[in-house]
PDB file of N, CA and C in Angstrom:
ATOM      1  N   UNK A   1      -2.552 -20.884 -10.668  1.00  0.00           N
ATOM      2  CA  UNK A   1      -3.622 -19.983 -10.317  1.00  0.00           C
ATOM      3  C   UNK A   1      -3.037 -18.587 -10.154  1.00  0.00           C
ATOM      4  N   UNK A   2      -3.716 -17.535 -10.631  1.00  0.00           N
ATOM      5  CA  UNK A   2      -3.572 -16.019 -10.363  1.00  0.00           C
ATOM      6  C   UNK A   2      -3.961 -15.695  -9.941  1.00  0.00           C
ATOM      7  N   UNK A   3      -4.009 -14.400  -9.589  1.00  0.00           N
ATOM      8  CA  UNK A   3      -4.900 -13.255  -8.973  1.00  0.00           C
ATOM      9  C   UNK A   3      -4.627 -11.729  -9.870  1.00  0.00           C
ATOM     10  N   UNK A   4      -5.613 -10.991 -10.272  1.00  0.00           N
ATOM     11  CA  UNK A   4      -5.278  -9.348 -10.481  1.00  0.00           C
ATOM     12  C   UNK A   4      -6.973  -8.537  -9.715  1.00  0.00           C
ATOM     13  N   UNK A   5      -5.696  -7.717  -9.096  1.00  0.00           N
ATOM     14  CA  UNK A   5      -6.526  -6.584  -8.539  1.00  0.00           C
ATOM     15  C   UNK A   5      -6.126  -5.199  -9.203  1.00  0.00           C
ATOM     16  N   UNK A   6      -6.825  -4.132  -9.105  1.00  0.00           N
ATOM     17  CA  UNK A   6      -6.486  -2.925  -9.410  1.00  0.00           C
ATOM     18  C   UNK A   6      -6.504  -2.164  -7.747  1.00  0.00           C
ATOM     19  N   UNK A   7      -5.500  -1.262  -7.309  1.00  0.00           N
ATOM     20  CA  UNK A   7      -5.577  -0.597  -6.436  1.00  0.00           C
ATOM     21  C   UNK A   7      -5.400   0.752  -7.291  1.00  0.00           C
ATOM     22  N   UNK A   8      -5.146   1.735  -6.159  1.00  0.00           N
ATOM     23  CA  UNK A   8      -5.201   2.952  -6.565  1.00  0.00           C
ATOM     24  C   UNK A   8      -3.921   3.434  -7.539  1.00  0.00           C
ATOM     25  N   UNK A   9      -2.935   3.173  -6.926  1.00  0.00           N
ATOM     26  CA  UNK A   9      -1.759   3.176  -8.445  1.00  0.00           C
ATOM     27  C   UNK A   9      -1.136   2.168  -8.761  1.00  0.00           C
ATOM     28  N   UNK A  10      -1.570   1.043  -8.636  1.00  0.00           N
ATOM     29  CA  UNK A  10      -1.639  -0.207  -9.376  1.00  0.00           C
ATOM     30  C   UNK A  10      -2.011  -1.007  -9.735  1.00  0.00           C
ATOM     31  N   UNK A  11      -1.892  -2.226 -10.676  1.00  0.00           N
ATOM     32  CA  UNK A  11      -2.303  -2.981 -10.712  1.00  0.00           C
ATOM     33  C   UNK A  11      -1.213  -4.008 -10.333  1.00  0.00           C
ATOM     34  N   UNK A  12      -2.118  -5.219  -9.414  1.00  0.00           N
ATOM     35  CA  UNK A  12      -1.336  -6.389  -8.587  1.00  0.00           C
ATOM     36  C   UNK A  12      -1.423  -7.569  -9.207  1.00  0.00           C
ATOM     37  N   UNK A  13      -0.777  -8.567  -9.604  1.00  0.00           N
ATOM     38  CA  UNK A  13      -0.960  -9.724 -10.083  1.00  0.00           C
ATOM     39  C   UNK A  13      -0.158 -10.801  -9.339  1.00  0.00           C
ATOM     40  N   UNK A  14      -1.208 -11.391  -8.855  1.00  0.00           N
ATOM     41  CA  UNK A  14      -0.139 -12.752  -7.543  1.00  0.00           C
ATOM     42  C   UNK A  14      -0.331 -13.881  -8.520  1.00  0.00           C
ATOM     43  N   UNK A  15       0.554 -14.088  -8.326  1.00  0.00           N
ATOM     44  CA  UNK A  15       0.872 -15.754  -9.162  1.00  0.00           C
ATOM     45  C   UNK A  15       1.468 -16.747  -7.818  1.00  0.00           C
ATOM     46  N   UNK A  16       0.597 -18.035  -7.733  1.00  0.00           N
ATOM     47  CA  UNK A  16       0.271 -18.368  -6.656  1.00  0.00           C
ATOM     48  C   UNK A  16       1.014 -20.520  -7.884  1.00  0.00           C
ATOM     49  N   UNK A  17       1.778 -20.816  -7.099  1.00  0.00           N
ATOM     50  CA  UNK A  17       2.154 -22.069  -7.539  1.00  0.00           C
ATOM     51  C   UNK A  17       1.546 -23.107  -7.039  1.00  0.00           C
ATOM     52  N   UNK A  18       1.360 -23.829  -8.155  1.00  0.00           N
ATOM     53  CA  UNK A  18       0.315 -25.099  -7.879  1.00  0.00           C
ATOM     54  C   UNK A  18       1.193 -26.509  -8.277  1.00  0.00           C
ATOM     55  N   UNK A  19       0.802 -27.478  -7.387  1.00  0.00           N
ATOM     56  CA  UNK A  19       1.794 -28.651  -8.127  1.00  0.00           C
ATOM     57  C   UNK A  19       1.836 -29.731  -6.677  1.00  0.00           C
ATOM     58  N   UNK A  20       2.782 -30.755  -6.979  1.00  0.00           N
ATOM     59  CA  UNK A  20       2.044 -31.696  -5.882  1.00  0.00           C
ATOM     60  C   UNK A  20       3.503 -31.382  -5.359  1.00  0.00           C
ATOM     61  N   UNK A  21       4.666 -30.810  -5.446  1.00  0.00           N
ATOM     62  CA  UNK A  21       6.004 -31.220  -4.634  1.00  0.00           C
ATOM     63  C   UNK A  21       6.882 -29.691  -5.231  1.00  0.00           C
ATOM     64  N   UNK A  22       7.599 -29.508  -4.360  1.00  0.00           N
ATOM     65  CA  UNK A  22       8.417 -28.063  -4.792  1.00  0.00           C
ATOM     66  C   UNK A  22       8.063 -26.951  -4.732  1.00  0.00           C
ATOM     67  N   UNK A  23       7.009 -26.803  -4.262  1.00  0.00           N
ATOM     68  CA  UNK A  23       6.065 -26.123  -4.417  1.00  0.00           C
ATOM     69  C   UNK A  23       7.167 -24.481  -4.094  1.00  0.00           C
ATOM     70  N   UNK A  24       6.785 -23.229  -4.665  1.00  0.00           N
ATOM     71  CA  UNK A  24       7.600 -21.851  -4.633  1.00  0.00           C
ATOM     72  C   UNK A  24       6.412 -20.986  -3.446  1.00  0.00           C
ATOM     73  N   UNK A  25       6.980 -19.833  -3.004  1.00  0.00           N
ATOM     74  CA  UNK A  25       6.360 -19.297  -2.549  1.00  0.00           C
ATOM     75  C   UNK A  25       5.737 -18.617  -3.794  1.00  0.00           C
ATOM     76  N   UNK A  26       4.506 -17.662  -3.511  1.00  0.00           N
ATOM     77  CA  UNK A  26       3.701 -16.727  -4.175  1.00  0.00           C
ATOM     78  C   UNK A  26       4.087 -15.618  -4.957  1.00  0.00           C
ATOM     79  N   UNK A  27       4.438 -14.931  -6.073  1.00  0.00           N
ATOM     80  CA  UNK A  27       4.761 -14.035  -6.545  1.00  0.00           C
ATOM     81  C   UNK A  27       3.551 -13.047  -7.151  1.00  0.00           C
ATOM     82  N   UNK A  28       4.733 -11.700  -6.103  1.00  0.00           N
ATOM     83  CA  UNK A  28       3.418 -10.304  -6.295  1.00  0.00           C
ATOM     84  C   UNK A  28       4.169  -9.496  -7.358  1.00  0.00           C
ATOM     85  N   UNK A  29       3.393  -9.474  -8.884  1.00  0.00           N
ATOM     86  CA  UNK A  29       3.960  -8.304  -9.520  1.00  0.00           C
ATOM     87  C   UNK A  29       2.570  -7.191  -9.691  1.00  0.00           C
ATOM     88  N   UNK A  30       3.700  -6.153  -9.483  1.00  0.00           N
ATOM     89  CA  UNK A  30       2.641  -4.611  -9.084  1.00  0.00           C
ATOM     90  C   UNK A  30       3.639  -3.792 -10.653  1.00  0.00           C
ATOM     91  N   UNK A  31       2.230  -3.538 -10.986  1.00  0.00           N
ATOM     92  CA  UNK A  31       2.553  -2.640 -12.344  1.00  0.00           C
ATOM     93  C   UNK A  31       2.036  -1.304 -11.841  1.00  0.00           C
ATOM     94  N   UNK A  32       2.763  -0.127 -11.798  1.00  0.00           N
ATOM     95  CA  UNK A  32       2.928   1.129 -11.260  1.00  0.00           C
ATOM     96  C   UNK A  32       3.091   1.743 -12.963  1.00  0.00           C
ATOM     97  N   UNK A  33       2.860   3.076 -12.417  1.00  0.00           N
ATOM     98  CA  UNK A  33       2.976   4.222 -13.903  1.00  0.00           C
ATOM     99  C   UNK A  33       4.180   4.040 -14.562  1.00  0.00           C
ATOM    100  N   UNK A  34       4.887   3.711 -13.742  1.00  0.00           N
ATOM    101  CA  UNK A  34       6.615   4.129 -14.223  1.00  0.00           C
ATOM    102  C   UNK A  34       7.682   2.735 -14.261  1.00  0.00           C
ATOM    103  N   UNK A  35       7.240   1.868 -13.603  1.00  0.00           N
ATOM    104  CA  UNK A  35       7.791   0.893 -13.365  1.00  0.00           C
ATOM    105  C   UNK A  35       6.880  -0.728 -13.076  1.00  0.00           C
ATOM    106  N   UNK A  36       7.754  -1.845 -12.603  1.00  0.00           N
ATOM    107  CA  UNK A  36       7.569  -3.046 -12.604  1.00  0.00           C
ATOM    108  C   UNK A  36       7.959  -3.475 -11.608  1.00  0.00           C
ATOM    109  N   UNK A  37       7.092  -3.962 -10.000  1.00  0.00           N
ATOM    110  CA  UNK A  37       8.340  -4.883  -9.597  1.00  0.00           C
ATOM    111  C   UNK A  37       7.400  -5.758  -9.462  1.00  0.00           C
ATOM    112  N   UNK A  38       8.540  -7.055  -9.206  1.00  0.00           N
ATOM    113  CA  UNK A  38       8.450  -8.423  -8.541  1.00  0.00           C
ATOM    114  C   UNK A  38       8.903  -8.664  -7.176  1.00  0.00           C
ATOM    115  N   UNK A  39       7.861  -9.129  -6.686  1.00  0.00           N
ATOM    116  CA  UNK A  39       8.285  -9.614  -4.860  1.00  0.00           C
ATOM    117  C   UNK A  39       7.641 -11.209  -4.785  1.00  0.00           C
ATOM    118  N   UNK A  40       8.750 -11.768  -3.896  1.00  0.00           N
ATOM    119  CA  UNK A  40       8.504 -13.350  -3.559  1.00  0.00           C
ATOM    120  C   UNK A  40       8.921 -13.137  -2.064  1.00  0.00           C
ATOM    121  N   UNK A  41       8.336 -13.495  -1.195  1.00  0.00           N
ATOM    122  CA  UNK A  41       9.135 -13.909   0.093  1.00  0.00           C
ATOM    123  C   UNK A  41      10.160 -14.927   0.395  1.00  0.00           C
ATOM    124  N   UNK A  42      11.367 -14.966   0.952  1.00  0.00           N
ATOM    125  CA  UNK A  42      11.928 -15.935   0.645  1.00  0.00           C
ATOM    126  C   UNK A  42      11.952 -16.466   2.197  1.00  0.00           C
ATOM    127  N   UNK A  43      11.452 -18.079   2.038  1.00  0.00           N
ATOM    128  CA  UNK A  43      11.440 -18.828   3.326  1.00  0.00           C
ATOM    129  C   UNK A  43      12.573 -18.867   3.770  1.00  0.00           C
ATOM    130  N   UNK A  44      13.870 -18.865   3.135  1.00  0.00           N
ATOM    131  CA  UNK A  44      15.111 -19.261   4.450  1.00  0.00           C
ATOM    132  C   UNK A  44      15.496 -17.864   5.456  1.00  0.00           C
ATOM    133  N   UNK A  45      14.855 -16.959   4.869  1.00  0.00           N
ATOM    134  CA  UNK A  45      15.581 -15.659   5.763  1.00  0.00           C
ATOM    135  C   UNK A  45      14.020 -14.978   6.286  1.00  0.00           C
ATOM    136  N   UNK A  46      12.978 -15.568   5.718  1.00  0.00           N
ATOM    137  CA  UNK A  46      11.435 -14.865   6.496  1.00  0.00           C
ATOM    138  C   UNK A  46      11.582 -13.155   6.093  1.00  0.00           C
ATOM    139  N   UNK A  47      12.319 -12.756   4.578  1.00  0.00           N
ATOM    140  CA  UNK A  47      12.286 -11.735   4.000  1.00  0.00           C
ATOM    141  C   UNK A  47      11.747 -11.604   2.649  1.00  0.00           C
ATOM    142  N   UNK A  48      11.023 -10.255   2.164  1.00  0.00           N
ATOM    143  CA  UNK A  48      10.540 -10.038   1.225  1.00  0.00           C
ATOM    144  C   UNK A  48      11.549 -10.103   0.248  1.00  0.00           C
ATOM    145  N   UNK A  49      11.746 -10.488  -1.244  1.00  0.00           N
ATOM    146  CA  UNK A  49      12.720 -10.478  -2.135  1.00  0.00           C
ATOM    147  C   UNK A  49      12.014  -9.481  -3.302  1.00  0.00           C
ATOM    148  N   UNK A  50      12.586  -8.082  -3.624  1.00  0.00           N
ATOM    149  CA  UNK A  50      11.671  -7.117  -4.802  1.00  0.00           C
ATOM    150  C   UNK A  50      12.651  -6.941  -5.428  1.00  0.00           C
ATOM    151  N   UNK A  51      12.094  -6.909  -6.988  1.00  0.00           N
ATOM    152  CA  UNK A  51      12.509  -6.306  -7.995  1.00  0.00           C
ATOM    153  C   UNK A  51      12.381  -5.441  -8.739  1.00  0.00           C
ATOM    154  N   UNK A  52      13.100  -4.170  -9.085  1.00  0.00           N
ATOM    155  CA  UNK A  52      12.108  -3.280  -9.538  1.00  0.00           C
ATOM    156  C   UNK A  52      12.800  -3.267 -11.543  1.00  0.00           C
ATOM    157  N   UNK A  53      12.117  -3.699 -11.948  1.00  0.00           N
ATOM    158  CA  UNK A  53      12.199  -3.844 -13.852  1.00  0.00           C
ATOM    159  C   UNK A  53      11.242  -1.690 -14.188  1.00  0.00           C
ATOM    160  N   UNK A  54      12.163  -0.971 -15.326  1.00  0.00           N
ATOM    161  CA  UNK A  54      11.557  -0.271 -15.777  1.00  0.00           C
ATOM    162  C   UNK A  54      10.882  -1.085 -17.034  1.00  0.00           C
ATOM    163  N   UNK A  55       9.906  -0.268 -18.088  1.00  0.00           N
ATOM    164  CA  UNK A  55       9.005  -0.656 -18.878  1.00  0.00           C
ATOM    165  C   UNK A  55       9.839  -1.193 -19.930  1.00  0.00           C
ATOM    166  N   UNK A  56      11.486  -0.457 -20.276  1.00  0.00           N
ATOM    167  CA  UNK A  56      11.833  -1.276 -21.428  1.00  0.00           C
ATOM    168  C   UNK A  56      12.899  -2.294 -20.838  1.00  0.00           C
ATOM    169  N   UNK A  57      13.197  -2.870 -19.675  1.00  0.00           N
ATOM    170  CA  UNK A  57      13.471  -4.169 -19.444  1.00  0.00           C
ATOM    171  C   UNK A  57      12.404  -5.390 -19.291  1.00  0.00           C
ATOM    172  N   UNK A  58      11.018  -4.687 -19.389  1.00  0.00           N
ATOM    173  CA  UNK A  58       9.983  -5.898 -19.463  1.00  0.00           C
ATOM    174  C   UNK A  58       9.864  -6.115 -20.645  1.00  0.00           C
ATOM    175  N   UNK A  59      10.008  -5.154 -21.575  1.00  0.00           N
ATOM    176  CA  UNK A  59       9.771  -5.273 -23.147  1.00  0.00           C
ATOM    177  C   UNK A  59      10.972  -6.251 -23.258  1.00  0.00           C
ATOM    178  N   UNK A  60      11.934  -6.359 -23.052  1.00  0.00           N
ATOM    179  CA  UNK A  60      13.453  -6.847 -23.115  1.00  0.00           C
ATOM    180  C   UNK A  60      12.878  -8.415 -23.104  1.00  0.00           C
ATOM    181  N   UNK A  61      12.282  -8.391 -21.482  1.00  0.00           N
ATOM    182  CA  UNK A  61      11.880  -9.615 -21.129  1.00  0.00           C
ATOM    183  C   UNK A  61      11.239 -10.579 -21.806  1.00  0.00           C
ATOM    184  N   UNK A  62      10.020  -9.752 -22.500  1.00  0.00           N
ATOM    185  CA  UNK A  62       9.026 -10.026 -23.039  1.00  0.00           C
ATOM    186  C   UNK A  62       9.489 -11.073 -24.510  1.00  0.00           C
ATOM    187  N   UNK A  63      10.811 -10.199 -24.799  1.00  0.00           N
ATOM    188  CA  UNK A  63      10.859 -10.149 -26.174  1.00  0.00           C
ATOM    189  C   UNK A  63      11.727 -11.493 -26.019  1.00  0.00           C
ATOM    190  N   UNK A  64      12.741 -11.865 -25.405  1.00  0.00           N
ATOM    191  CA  UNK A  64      13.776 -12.661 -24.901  1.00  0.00           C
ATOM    192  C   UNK A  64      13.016 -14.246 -24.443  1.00  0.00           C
ATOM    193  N   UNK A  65      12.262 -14.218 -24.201  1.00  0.00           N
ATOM    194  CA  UNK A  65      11.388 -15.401 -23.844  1.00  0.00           C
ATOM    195  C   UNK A  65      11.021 -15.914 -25.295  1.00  0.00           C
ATOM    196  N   UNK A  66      10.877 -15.477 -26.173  1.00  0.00           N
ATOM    197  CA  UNK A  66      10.751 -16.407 -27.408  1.00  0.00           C
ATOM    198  C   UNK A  66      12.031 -16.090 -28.813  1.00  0.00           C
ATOM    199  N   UNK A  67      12.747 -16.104 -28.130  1.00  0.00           N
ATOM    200  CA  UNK A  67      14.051 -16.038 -28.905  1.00  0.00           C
ATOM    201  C   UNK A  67      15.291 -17.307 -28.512  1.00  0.00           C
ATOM    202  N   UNK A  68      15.905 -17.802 -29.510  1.00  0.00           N
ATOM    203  CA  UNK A  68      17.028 -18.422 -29.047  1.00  0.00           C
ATOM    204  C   UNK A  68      18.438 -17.790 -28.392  1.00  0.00           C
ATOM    205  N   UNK A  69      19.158 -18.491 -27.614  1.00  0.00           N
ATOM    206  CA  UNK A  69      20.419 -17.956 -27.391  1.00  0.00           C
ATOM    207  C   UNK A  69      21.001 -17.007 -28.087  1.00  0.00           C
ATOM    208  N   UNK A  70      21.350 -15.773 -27.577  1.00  0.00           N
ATOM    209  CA  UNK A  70      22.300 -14.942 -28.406  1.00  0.00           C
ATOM    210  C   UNK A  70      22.210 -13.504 -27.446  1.00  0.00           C
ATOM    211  N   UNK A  71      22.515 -12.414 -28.355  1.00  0.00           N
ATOM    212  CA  UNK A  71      22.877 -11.135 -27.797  1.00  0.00           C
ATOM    213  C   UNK A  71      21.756 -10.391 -28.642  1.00  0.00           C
ATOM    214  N   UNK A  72      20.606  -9.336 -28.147  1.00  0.00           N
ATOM    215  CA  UNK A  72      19.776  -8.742 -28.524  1.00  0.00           C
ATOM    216  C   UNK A  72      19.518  -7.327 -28.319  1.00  0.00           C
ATOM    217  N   UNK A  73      18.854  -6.214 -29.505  1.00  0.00           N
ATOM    218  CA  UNK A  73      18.774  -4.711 -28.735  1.00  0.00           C
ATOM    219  C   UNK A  73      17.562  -4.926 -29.814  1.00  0.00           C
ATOM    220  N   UNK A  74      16.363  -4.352 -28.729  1.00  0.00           N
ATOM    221  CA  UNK A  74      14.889  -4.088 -29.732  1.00  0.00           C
ATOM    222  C   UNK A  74      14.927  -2.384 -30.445  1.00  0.00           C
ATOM    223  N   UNK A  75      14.285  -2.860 -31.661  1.00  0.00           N
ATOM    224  CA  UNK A  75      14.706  -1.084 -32.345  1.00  0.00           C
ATOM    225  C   UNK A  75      12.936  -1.046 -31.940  1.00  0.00           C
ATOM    226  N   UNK A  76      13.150   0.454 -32.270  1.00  0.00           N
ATOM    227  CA  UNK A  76      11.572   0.871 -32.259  1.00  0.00           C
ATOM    228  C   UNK A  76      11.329   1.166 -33.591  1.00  0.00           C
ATOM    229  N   UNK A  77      10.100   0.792 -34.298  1.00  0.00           N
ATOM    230  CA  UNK A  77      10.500   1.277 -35.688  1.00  0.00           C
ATOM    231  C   UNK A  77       9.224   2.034 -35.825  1.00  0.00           C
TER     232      UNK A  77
END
């Protein structure tokens, strides 16, 4: 299950884990003008965990998720 909201300079997308065992905490990604992060809370320390990705490490990301093992640089063409 998800969630997206729009706030004023972002947009929020919670990704919320479903499943009968293992269950993860909730992940908030906030898409900002300039950047990307990811936040999870992490239960053993009762702290927020953020990441902040610029736009061409999500492209990176993006692109890397349907590729096999190896070493990669995206051209712009």
């Amino acid at each position: 299950m998800f969630t997206i909201e729009h706030d004023f300079d972002a947009t929020v997308v919670t990704l919320v884990d479903e499943g009968a065992t293992h269950l993860q905490e909730d992940i908030t990604v906030s898409a900002f003008e300039d950047c990307i992060t990811i936040e999870q809370l992490d239960a053993r320390t009762d702290q927020v965990m953020k990441i902040t990705l610029s736009f061409s490490q999500l492209q990176d990301l993006e692109a890397a998720l349907d590729l096999p093992e190896g070493v990669y640089r995206l051209r712009k063409d």
